[in-house]
N, C-alpha and C. Protein backbone atom coordinates (compact mmCIF):
# COMPACT_ATOMS: atom_id res chain seq x y z
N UNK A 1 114.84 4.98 243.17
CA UNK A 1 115.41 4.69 244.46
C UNK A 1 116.90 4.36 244.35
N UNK A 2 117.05 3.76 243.12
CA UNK A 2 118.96 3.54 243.06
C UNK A 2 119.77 4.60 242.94
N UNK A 3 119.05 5.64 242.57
CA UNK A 3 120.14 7.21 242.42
C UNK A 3 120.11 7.39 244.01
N UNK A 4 119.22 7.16 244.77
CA UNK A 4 119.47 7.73 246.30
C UNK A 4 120.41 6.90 246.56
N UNK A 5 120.40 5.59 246.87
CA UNK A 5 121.39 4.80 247.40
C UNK A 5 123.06 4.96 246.65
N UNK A 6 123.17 5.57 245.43
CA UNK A 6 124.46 5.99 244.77
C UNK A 6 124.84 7.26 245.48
N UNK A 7 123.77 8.05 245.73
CA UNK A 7 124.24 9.25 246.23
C UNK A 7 125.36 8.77 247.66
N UNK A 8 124.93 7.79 248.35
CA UNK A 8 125.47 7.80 249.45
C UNK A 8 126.41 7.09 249.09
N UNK A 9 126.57 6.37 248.04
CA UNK A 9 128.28 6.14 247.87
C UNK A 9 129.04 7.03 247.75
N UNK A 10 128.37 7.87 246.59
CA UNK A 10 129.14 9.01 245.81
C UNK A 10 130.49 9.58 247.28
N UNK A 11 129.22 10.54 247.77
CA UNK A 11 129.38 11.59 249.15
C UNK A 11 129.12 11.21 250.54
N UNK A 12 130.41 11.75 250.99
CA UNK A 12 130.35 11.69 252.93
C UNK A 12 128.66 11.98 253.02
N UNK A 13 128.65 11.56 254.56
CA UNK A 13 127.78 12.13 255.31
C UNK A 13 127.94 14.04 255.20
N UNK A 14 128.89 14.06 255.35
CA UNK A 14 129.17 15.69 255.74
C UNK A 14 128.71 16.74 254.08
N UNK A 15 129.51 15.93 252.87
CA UNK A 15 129.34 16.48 251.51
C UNK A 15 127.73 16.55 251.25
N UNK A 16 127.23 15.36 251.75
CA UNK A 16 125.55 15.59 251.31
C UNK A 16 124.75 16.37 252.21
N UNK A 17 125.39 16.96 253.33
CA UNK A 17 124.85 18.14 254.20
C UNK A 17 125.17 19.48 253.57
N UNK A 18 126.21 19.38 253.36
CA UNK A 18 126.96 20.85 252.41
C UNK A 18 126.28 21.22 250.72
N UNK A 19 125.92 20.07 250.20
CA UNK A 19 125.09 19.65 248.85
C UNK A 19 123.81 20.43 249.19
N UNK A 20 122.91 19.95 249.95
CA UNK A 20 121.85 20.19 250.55
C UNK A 20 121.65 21.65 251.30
N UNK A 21 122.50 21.87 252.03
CA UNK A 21 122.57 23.47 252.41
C UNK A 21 122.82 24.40 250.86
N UNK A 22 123.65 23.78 249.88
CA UNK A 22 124.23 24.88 248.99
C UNK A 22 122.87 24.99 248.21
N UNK A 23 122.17 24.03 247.85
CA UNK A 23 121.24 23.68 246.80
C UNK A 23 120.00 24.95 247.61
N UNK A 24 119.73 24.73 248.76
CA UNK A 24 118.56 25.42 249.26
C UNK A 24 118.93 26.85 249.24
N UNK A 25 120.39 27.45 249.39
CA UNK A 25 120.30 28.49 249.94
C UNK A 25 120.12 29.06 248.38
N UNK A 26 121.10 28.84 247.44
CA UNK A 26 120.90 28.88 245.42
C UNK A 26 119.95 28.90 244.82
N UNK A 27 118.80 27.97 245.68
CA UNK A 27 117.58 28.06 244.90
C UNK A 27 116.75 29.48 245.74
N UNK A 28 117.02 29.70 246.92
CA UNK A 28 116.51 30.79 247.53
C UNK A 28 117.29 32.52 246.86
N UNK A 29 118.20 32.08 246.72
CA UNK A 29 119.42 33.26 246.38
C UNK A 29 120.59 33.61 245.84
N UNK A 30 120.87 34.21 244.47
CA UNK A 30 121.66 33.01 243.89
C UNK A 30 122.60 34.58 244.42
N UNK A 31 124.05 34.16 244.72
CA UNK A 31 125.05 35.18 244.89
C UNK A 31 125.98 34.44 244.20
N UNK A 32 126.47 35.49 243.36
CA UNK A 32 127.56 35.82 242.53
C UNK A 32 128.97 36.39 242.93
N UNK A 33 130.01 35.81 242.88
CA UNK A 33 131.60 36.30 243.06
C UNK A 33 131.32 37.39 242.48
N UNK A 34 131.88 38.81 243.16
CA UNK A 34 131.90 39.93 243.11
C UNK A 34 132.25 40.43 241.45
N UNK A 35 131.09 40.90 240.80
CA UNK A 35 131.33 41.66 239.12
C UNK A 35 131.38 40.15 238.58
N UNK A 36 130.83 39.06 238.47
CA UNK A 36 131.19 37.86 238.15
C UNK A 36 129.47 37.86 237.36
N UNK A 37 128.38 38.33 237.90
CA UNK A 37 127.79 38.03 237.15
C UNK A 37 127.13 39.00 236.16
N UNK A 38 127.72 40.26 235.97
CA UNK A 38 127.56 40.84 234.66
C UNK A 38 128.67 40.50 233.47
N UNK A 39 129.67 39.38 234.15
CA UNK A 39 130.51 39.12 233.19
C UNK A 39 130.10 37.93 232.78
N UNK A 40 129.22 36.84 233.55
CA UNK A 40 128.69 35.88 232.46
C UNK A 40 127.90 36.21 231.89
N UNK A 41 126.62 37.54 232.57
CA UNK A 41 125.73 37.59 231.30
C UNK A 41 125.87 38.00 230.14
N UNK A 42 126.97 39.15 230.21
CA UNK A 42 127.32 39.77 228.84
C UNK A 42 128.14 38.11 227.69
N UNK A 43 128.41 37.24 228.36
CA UNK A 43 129.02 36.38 227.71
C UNK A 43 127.94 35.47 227.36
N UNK A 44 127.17 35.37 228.33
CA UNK A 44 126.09 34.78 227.19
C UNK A 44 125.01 35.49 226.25
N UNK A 45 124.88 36.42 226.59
CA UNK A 45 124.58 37.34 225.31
C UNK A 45 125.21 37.40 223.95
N UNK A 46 126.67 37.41 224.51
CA UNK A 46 127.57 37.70 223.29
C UNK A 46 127.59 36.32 222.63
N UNK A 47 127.22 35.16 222.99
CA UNK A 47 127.26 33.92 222.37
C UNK A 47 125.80 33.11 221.73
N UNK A 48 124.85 34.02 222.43
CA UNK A 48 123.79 33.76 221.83
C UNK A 48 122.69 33.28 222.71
N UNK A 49 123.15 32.92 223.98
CA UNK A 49 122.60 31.48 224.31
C UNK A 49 121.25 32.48 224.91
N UNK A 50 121.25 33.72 224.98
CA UNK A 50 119.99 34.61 225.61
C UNK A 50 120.12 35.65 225.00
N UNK A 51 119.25 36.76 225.78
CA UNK A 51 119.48 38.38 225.49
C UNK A 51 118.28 38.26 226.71
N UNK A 52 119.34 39.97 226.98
CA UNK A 52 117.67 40.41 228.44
C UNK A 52 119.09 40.60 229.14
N UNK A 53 118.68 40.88 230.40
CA UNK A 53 118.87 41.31 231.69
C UNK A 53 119.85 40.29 232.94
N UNK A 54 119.99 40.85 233.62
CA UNK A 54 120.84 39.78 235.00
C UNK A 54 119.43 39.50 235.28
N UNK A 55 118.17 40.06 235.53
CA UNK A 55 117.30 39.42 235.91
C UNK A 55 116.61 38.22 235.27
N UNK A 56 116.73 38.58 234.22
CA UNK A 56 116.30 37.17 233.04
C UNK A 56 117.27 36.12 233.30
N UNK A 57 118.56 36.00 233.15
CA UNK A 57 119.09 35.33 233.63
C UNK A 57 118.93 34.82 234.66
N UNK A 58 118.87 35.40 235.89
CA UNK A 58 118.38 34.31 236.85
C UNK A 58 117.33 34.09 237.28
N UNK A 59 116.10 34.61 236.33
CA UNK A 59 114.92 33.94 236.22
C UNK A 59 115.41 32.30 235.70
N UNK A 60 116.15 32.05 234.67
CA UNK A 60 116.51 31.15 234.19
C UNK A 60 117.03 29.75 234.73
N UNK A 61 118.23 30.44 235.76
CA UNK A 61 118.73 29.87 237.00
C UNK A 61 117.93 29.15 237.75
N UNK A 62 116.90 30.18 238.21
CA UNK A 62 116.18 29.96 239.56
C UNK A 62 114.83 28.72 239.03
N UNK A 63 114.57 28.38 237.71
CA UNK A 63 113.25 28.04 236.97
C UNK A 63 114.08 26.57 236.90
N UNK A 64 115.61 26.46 236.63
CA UNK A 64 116.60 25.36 236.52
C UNK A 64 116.06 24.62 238.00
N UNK A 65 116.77 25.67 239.10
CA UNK A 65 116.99 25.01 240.21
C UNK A 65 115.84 24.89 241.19
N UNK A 66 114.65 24.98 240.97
CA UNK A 66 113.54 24.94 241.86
C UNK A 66 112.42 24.04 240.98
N UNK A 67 113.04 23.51 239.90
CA UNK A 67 112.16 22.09 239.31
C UNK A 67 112.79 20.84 239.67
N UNK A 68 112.15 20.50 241.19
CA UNK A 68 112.76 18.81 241.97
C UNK A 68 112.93 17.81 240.86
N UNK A 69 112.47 17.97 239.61
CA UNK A 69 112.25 16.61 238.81
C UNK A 69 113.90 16.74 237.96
N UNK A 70 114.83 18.12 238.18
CA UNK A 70 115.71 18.45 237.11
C UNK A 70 116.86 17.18 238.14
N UNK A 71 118.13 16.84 237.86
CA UNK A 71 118.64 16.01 237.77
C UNK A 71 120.16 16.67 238.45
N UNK A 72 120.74 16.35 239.32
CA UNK A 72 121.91 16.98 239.87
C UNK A 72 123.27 16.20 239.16
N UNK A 73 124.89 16.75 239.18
CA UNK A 73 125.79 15.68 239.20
C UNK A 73 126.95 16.38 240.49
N UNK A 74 128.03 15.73 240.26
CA UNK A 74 128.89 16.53 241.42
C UNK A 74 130.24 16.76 240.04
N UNK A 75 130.75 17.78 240.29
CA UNK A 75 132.04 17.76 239.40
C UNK A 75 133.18 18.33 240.61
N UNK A 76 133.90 17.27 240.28
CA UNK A 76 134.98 17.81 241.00
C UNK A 76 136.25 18.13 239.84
N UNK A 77 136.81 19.37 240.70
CA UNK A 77 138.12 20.20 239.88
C UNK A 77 138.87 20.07 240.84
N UNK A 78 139.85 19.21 240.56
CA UNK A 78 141.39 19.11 241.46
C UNK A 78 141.00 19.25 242.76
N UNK A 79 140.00 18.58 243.28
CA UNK A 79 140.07 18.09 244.84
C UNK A 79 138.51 19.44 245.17
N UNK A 80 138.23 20.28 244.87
CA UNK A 80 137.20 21.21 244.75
C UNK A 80 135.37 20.41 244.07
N UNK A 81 134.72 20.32 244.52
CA UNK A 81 133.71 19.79 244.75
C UNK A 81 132.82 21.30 244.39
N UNK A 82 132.18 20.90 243.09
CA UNK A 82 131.41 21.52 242.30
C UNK A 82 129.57 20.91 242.64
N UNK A 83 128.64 21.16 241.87
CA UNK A 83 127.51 20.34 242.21
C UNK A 83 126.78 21.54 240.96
N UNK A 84 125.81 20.64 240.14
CA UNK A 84 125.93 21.21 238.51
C UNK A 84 124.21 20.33 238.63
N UNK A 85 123.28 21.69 238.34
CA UNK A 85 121.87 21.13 237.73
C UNK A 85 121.99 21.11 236.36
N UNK A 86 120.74 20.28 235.75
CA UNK A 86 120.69 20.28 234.50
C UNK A 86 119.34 20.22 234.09
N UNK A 87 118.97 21.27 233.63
CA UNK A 87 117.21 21.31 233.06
C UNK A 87 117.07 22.13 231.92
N UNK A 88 115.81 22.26 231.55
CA UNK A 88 115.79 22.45 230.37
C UNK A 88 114.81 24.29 230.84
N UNK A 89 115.08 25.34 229.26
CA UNK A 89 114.07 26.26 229.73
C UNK A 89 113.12 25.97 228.40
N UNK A 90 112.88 27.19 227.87
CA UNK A 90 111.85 26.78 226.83
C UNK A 90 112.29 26.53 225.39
N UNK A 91 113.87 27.03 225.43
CA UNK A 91 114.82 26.34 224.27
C UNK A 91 115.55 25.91 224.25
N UNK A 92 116.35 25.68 225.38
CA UNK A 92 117.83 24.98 225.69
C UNK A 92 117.46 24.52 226.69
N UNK A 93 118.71 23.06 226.50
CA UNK A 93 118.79 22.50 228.09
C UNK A 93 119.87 23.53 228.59
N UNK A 94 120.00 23.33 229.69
CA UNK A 94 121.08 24.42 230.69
C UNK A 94 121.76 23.55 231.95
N UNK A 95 123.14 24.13 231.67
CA UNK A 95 123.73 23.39 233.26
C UNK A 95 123.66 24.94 234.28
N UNK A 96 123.36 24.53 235.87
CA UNK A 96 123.85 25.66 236.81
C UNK A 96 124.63 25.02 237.42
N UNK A 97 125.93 26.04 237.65
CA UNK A 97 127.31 25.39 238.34
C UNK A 97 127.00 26.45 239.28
N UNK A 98 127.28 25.52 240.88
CA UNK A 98 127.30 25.87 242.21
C UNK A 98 128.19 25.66 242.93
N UNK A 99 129.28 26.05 243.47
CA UNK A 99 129.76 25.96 244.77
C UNK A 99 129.71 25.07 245.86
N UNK A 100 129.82 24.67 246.50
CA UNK A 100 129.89 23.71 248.06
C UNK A 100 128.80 25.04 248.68
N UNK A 101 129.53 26.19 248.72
CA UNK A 101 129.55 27.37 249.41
C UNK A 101 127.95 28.09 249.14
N UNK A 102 127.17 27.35 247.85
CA UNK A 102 125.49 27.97 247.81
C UNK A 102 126.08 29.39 246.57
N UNK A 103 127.56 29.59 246.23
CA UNK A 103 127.88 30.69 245.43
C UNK A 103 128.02 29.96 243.82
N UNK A 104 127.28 30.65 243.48
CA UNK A 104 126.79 30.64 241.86
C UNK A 104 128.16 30.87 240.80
N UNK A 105 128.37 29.93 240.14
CA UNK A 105 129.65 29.31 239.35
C UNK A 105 129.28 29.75 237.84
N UNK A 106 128.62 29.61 237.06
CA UNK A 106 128.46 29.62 235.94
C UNK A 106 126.38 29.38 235.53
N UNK A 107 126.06 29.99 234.31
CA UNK A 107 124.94 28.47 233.64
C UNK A 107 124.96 29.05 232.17
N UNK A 108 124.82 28.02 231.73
CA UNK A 108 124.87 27.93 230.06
C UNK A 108 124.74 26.65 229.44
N UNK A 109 124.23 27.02 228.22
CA UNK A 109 123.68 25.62 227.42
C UNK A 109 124.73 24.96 226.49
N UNK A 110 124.90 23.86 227.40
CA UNK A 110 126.34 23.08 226.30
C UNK A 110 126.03 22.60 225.03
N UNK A 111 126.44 22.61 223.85
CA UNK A 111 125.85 22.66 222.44
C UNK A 111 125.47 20.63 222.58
N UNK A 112 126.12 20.45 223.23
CA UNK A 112 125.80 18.70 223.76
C UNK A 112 126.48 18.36 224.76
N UNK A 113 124.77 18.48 225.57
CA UNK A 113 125.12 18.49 226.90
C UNK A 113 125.63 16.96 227.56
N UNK A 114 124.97 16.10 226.69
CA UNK A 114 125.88 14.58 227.32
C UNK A 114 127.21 14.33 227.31
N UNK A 115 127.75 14.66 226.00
CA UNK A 115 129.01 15.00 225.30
C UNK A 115 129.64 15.97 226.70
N UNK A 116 129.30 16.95 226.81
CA UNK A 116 130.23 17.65 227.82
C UNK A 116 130.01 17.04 229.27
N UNK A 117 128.72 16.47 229.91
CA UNK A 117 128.63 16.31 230.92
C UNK A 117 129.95 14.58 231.10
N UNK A 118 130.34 14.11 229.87
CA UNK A 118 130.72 12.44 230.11
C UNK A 118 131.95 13.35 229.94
N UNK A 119 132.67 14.39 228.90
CA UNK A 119 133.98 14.65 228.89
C UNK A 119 134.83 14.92 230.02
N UNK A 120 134.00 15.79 230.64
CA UNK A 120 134.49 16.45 231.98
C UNK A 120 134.38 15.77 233.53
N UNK A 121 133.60 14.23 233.17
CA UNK A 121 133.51 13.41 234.25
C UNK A 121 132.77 13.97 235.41
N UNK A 122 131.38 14.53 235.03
CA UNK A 122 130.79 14.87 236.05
C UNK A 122 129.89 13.42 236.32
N UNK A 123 129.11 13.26 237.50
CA UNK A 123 128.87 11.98 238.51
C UNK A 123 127.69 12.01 238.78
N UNK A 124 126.76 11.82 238.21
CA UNK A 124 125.15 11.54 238.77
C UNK A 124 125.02 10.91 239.85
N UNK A 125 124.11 12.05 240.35
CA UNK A 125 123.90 11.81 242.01
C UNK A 125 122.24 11.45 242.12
N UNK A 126 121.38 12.34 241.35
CA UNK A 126 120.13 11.89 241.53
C UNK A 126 119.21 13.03 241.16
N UNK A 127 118.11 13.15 241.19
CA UNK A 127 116.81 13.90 241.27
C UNK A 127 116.93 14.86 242.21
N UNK A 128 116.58 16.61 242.20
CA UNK A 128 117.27 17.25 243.06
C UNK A 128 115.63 16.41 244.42
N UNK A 129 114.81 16.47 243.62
CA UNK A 129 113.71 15.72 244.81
C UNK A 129 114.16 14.11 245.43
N UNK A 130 114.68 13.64 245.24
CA UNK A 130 115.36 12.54 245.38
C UNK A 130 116.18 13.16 246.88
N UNK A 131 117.31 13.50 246.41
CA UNK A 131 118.43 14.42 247.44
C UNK A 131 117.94 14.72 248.72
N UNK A 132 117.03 15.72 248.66
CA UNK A 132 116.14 16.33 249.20
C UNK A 132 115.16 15.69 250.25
N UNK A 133 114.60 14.14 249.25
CA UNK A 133 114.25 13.13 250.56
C UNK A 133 115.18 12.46 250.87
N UNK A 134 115.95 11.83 250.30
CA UNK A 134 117.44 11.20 251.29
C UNK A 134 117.53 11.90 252.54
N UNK A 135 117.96 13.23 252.23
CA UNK A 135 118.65 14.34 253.50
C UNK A 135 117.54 14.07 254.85
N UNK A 136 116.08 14.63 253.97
CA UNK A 136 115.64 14.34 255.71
C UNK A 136 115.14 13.21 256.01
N UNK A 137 115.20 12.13 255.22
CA UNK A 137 115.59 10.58 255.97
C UNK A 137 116.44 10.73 256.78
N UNK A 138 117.25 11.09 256.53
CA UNK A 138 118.97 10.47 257.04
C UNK A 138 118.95 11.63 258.20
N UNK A 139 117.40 12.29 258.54
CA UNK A 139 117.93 13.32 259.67
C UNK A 139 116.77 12.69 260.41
N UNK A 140 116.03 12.27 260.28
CA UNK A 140 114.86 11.89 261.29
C UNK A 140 115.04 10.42 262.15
């Protein structure tokens, strides 16, 4: 219950509507900046972190972002408001970087993921199931 009540420090009223729209529409559909996502997959291929397909890949994505128990943060870049899952598949943990906008940013397995998640000052917000009941509290 204390990650919900942080969330509402964290973010406006308005950011945890935009959170909540981006998260549902990402987990429904992930869209990619135009040629953006045969250029991460070939990069994570080329680094190891998989092999397979754009579809394997966002089998991967979608297995991240549709387990309520995986764990959200917010990263902000110079005033730009990011929002970053973190779960595990059957060998790596994995971050998915999202947009405000529901448009698919990045995912890949940080060789240490605490280590990168504390370097880069990303902000635990909560349980994406957590979020999820906040929102329609805060609408009923």
């Amino acid at each position: 219950m204390d990650e919900i009540v942080e969330l509402g420090k964290v973010l406006s009223d308005e950011e945890r509507v935009a959170l909540v729209d981006a998260l549902r529409a990402i987990s429904n559909k992930i869209r990619w900046k135009p040629g953006k996502d045969i250029v991460h997959l070939k990069k994570r291929c080329r680094m190891k972190h998989m092999s397979g397909t754009l579809a394997d890949y966002e089998q991967i994505i979608y297995n991240i972002l549709r387990n309520e128990k995986n764990v959200v943060y917010l990263y902000d870049f110079m005033g730009t408001h990011y929002y970053v899952v973190r779960g595990f598949t059957t060998r790596n943990e994995w971050l998915v970087i999202f947009g405000r906008d529901g448009l698919m940013e990045t995912a890949f397995p940080p060789q240490n993921i605490d280590e990168y998640l504390e370097h880069r000052g990303f902000v635990f917000l909560g349980r994406i199931e957590e979020i999820l009941q906040w929102i329609e509290k805060a609408n009923t």
